[in-house]
Protein backbone atom coordinates (compact mmCIF):
# COMPACT_ATOMS: atom_id res chain seq x y z
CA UNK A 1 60.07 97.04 82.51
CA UNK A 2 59.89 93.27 82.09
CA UNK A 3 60.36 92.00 78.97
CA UNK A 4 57.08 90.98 77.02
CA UNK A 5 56.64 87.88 74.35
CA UNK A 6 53.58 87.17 72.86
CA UNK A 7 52.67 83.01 73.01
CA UNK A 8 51.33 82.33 69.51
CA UNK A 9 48.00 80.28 69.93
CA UNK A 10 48.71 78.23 66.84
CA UNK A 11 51.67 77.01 68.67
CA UNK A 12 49.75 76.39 72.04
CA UNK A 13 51.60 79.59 73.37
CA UNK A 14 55.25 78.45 72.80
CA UNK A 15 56.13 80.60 70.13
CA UNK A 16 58.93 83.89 71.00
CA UNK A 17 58.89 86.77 68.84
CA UNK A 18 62.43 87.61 69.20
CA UNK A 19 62.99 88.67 72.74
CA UNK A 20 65.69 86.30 73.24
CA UNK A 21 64.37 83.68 75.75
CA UNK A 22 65.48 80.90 73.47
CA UNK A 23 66.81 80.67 69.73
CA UNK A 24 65.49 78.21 67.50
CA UNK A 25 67.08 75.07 67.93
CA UNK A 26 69.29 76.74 70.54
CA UNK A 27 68.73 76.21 74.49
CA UNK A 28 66.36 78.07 76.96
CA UNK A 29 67.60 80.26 78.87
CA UNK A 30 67.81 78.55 82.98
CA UNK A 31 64.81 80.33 84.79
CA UNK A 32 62.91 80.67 87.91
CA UNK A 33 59.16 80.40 87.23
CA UNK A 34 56.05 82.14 88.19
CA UNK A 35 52.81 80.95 86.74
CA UNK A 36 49.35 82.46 87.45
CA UNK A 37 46.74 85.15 86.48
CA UNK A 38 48.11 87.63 89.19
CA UNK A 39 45.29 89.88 88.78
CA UNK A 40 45.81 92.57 91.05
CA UNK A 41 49.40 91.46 91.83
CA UNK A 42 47.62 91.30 95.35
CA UNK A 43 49.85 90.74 98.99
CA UNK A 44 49.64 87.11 98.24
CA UNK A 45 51.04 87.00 94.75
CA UNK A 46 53.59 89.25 95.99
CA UNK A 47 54.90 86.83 98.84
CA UNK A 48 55.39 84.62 95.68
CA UNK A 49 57.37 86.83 93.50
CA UNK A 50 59.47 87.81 96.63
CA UNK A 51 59.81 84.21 97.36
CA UNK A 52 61.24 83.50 93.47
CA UNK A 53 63.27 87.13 92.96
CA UNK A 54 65.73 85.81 96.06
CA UNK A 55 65.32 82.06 94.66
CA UNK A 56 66.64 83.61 91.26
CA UNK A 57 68.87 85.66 92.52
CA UNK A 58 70.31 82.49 94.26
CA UNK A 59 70.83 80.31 91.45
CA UNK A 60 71.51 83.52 88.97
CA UNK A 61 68.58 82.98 86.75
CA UNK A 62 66.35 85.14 85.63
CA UNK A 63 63.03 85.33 87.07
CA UNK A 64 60.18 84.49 84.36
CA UNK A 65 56.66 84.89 85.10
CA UNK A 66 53.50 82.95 82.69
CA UNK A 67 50.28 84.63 82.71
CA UNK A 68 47.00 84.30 80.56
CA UNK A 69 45.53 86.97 78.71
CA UNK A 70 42.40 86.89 78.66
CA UNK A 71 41.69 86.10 82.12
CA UNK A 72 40.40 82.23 82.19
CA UNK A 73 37.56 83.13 84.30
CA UNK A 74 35.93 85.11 80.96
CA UNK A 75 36.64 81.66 78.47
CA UNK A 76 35.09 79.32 81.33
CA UNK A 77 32.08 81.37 81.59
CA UNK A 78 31.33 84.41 78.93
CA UNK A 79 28.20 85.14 80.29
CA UNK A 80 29.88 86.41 83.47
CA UNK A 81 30.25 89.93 84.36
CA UNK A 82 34.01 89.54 85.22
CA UNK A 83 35.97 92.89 86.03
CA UNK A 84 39.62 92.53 86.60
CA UNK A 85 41.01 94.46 89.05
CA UNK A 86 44.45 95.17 87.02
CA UNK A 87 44.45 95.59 83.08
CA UNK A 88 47.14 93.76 81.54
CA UNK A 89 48.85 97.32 81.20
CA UNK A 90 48.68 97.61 84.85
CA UNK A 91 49.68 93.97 85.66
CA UNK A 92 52.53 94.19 83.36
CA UNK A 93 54.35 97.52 85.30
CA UNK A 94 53.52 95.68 88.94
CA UNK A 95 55.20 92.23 87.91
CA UNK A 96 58.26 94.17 87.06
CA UNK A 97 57.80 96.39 89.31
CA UNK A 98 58.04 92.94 92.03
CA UNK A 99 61.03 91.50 89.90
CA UNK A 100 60.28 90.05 86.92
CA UNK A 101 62.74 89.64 84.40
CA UNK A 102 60.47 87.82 81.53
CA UNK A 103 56.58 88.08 81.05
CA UNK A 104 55.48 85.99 78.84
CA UNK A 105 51.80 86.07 77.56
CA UNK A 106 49.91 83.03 77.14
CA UNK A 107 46.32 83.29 75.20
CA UNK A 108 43.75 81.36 77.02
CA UNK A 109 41.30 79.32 74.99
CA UNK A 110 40.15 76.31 74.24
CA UNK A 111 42.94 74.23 72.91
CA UNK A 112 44.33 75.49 76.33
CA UNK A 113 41.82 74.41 78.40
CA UNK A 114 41.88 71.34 77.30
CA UNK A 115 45.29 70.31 77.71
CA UNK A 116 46.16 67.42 80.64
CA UNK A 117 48.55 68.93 83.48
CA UNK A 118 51.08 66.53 82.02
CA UNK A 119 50.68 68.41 78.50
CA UNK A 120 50.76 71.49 80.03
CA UNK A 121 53.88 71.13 81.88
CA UNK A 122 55.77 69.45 78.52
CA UNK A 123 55.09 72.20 76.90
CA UNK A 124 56.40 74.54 78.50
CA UNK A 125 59.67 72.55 79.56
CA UNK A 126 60.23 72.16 75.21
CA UNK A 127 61.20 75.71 75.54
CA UNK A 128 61.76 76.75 79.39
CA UNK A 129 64.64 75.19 81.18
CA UNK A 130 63.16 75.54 84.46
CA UNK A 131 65.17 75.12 87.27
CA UNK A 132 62.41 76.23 90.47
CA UNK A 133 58.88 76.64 89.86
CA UNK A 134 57.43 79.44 93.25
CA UNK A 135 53.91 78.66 93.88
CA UNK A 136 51.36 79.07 96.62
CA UNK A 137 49.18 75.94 97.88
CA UNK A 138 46.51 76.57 96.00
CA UNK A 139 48.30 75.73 92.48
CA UNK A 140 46.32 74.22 89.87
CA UNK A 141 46.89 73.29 85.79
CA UNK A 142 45.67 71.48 83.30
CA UNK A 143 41.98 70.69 82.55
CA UNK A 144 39.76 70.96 85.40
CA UNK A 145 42.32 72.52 87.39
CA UNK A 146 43.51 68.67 87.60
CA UNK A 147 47.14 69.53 88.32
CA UNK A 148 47.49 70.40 92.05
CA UNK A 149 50.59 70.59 94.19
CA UNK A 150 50.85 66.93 95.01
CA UNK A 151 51.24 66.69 90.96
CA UNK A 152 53.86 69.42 90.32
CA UNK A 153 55.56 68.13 92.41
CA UNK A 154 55.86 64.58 91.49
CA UNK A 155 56.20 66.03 87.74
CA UNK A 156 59.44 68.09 89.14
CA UNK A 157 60.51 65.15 90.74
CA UNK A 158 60.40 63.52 87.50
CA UNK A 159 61.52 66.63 85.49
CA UNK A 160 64.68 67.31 87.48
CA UNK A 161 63.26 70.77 88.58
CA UNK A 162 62.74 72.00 92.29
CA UNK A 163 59.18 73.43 94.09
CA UNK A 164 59.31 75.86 96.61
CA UNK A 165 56.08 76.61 98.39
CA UNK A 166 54.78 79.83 99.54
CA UNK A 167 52.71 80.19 102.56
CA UNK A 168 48.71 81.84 102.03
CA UNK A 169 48.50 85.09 103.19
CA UNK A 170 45.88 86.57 105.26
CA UNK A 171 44.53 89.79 106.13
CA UNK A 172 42.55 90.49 109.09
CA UNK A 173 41.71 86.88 109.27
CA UNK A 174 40.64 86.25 106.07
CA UNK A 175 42.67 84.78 103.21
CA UNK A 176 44.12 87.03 100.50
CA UNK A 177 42.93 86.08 96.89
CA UNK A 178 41.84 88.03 93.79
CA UNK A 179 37.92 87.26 94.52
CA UNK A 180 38.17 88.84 98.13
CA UNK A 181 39.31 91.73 97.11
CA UNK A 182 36.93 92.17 94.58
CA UNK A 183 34.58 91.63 97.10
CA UNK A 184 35.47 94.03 99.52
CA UNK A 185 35.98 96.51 96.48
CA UNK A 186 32.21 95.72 95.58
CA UNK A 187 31.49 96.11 99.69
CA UNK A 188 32.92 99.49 99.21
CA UNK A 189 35.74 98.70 101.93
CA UNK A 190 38.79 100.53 100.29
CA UNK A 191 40.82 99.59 103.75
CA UNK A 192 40.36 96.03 103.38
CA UNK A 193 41.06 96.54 99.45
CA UNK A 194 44.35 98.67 100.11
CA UNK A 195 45.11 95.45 102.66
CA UNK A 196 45.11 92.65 100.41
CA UNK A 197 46.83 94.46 97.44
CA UNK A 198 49.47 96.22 99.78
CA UNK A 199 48.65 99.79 98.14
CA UNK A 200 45.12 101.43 96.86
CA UNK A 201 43.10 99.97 94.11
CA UNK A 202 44.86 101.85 90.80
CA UNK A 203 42.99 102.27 87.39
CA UNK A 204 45.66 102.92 84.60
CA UNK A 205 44.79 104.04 81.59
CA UNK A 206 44.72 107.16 78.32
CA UNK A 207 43.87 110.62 79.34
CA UNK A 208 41.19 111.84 76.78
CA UNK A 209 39.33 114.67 75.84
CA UNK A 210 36.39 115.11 77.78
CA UNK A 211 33.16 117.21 77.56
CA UNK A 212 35.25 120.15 79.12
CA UNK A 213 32.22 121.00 81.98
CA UNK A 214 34.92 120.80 84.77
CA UNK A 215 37.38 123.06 82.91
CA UNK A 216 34.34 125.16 82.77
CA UNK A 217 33.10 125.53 86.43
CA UNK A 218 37.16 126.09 87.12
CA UNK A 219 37.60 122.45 88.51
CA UNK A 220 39.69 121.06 85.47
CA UNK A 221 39.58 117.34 84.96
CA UNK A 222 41.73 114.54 83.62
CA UNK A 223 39.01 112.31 82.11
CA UNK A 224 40.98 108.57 82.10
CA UNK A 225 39.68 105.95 79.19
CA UNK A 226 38.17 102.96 81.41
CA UNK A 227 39.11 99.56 80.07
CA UNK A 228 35.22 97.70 79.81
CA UNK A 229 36.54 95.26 82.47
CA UNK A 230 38.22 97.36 85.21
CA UNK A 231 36.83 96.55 88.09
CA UNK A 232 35.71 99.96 90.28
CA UNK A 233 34.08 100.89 93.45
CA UNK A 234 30.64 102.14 93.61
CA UNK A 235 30.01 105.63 91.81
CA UNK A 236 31.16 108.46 94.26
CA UNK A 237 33.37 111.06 94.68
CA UNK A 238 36.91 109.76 96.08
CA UNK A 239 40.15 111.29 97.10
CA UNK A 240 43.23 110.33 95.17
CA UNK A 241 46.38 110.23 93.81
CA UNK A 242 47.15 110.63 90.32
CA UNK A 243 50.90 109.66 88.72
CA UNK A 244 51.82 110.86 85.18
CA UNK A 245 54.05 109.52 83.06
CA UNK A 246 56.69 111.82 84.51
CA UNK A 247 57.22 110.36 87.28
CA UNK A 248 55.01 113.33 89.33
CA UNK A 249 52.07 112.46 91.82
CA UNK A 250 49.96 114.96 92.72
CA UNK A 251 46.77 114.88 95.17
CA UNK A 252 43.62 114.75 93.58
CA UNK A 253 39.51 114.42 93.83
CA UNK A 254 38.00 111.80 91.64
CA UNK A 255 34.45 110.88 90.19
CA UNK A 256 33.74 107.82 89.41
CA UNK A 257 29.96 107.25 87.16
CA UNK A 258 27.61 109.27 85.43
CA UNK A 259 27.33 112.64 86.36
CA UNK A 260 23.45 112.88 87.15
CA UNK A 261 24.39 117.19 87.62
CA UNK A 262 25.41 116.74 83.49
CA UNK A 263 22.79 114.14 83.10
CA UNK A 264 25.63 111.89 81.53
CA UNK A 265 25.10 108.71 79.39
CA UNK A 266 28.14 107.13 80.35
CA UNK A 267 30.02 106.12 83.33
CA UNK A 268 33.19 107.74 83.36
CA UNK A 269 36.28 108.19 85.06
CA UNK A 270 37.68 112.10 85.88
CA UNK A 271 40.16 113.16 88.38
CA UNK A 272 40.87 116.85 89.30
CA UNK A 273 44.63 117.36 90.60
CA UNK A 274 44.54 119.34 93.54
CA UNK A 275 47.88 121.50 91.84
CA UNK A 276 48.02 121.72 88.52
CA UNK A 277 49.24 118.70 86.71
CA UNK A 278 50.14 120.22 83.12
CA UNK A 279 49.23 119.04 79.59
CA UNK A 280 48.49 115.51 80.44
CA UNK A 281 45.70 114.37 77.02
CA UNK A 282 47.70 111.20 76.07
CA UNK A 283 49.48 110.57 78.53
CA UNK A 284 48.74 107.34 80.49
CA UNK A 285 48.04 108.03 83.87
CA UNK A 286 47.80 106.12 86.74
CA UNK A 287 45.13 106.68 89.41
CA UNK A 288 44.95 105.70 93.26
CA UNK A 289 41.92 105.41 94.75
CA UNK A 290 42.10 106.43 98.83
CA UNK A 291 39.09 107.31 100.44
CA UNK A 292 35.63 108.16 99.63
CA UNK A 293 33.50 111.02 100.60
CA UNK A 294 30.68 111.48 99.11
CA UNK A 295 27.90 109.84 96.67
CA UNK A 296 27.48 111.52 93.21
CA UNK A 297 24.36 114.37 93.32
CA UNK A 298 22.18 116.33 91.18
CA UNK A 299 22.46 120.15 92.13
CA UNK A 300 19.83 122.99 91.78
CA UNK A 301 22.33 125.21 90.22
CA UNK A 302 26.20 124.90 88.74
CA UNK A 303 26.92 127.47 91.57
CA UNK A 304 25.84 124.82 93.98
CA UNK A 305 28.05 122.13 92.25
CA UNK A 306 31.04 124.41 92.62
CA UNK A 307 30.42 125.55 95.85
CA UNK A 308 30.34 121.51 96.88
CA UNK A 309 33.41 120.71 94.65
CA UNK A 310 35.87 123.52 96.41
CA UNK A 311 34.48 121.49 99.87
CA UNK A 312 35.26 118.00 98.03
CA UNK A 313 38.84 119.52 96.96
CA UNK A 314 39.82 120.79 100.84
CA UNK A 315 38.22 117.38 102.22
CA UNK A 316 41.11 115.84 99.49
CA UNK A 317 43.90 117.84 100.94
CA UNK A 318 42.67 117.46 104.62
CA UNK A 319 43.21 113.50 104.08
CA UNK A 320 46.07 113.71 102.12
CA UNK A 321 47.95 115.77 104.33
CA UNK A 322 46.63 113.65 107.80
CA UNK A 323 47.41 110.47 105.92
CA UNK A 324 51.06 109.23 105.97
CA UNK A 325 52.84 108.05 102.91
């Protein structure tokens, strides 16, 4: 797992808490940098951090990656109903996961937003020794997104620091960014979602105690805590994966929303393993959604619920076993 420092706001997010990226008064360590929001760690971010792992690997420098917590999008406009479609827990495993050596954290607000690309970039060259900077064409820093390509690099230039530019991706023709996928996600097209993140939309997060109506009806569930801004497909029944903290994945049917059968007062998030998983309350799990198959339904009786839910569970192993890995 990547490294993690904190960047201290009071110190516009230049501050380490003792992982070792630089000493006081002592020098940076040399680095290859990554800078972005990477939400979703989607096919095009990932053509990036490919791009900068052999770069690093080159020069024998670690690999650092900068990203803002919260999300930008929810300082520049609060009112919006932004859902991210990986929670910094989740964001954190697939940058190290792609070859990060260093995250560090850097708390967007407003002293932030209002710094000049050329403050920006001073800042973080007080305490990063950057040797490459990877970024796609679509770069931008600094207030109003003023800093573009054509500035880094002339700052580089400048700097005594190399760019290396990564080609946009597409995917079917269209071009791979955070906002498409969360609008194919809100489309309810899971292909085109599993396309532009190269793997299934995953929710990470707590199991918790539920009501226990699924342990009940004999169709035990692993309720996962929701983060408020995960984004999710529409409620429905889905066939997934689920991966403990063990290390084991086992197949799995999923509802996602309220449970009109329970008449439920909360949307919520429970995934029945098609074998059975084990003690898993505490754990953090990690869920893959695949396919759906069915809306969420109101049934005359809980005899009728179970009868559907044994149909839901084959349907889940029919895919599973027809779909390759």
């Amino acid at each position: 797992m990547a490294d993690v420092v904190s960047l201290s706001a009071d110190s516009v997010g230049l501050a380490e808490f003792g992982l070792g990226l630089a000493e006081e008064g002592g020098t940076a360590l040399p680095t290859c940098l990554v800078l972005g929001n990477f939400d979703g760690v989607h096919v095009g971010h990932q053509a990036i951090l490919a791009r900068a792992r052999v770069t690093a690997l080159r020069l024998g420098v670690a690999l650092t990656a900068i990203t803002f917590e919260p999300h930008p999008r929810t300082v520049l406009d609060p009112g919006l109903d932004f859902r991210l479609l990986s929670t910094f827990d989740l964001r954190r495993r697939l940058l190290a996961e792609h070859g990060v050596d260093r995250l560090w954290v850097m708390p967007f607000n407003e002293r932030i937003r209002q710094m000049t690309p050329e403050q920006f970039m001073g800042r973080l060259l007080e305490r990063l020794q950057i040797q490459v900077m990877v970024v796609g064409p679509s770069f931008s820093i600094g207030k109003g997104a003023e800093g573009r390509l054509e500035f880094l690099t002339g700052y580089a230039a400048g700097a005594g620091f190399a760019v290396e530019v990564v080609a946009p991706l597409n995917w079917q023709g269209e071009a791979v960014s955070s906002t498409a996928v969360r609008q194919q996600l809100a489309e309810g097209d899971l292909e085109a979602v599993r396309g532009m993140l190269g793997r299934p939309l995953q929710v990470l997060g707590e199991v918790v105690h539920g009501e226990g109506m699924g342990r009940r009806l004999g169709f035990p569930t692993a309720n996962i805590q929701l983060s408020g801004s995960q984004a999710l497909p529409a409620d429905g029944v889905y066939v997934m994966e689920l991966s403990t903290d063990s290390g084991v994945t086992l197949g799995a049917v999923g509802s996602i929303g309220m449970r009109p059968h329970f008449q439920g007062q909360r949307r919520v998030f429970e995934v029945h393993c098609l074998e059975d998983p084990g003690d898993l309350y505490g754990q953090l799990a990690l869920a893959s959604v695949l396919a759906h198959l069915r809306p969420q339904e109101t049934f005359v009786t809980d005899m009728a619920l179970v009868e559907r839910m044994g149909r839901d569970a084959e349907a889940a192993a029919a895919y599973l076993a027809s779909s390759p890995p």
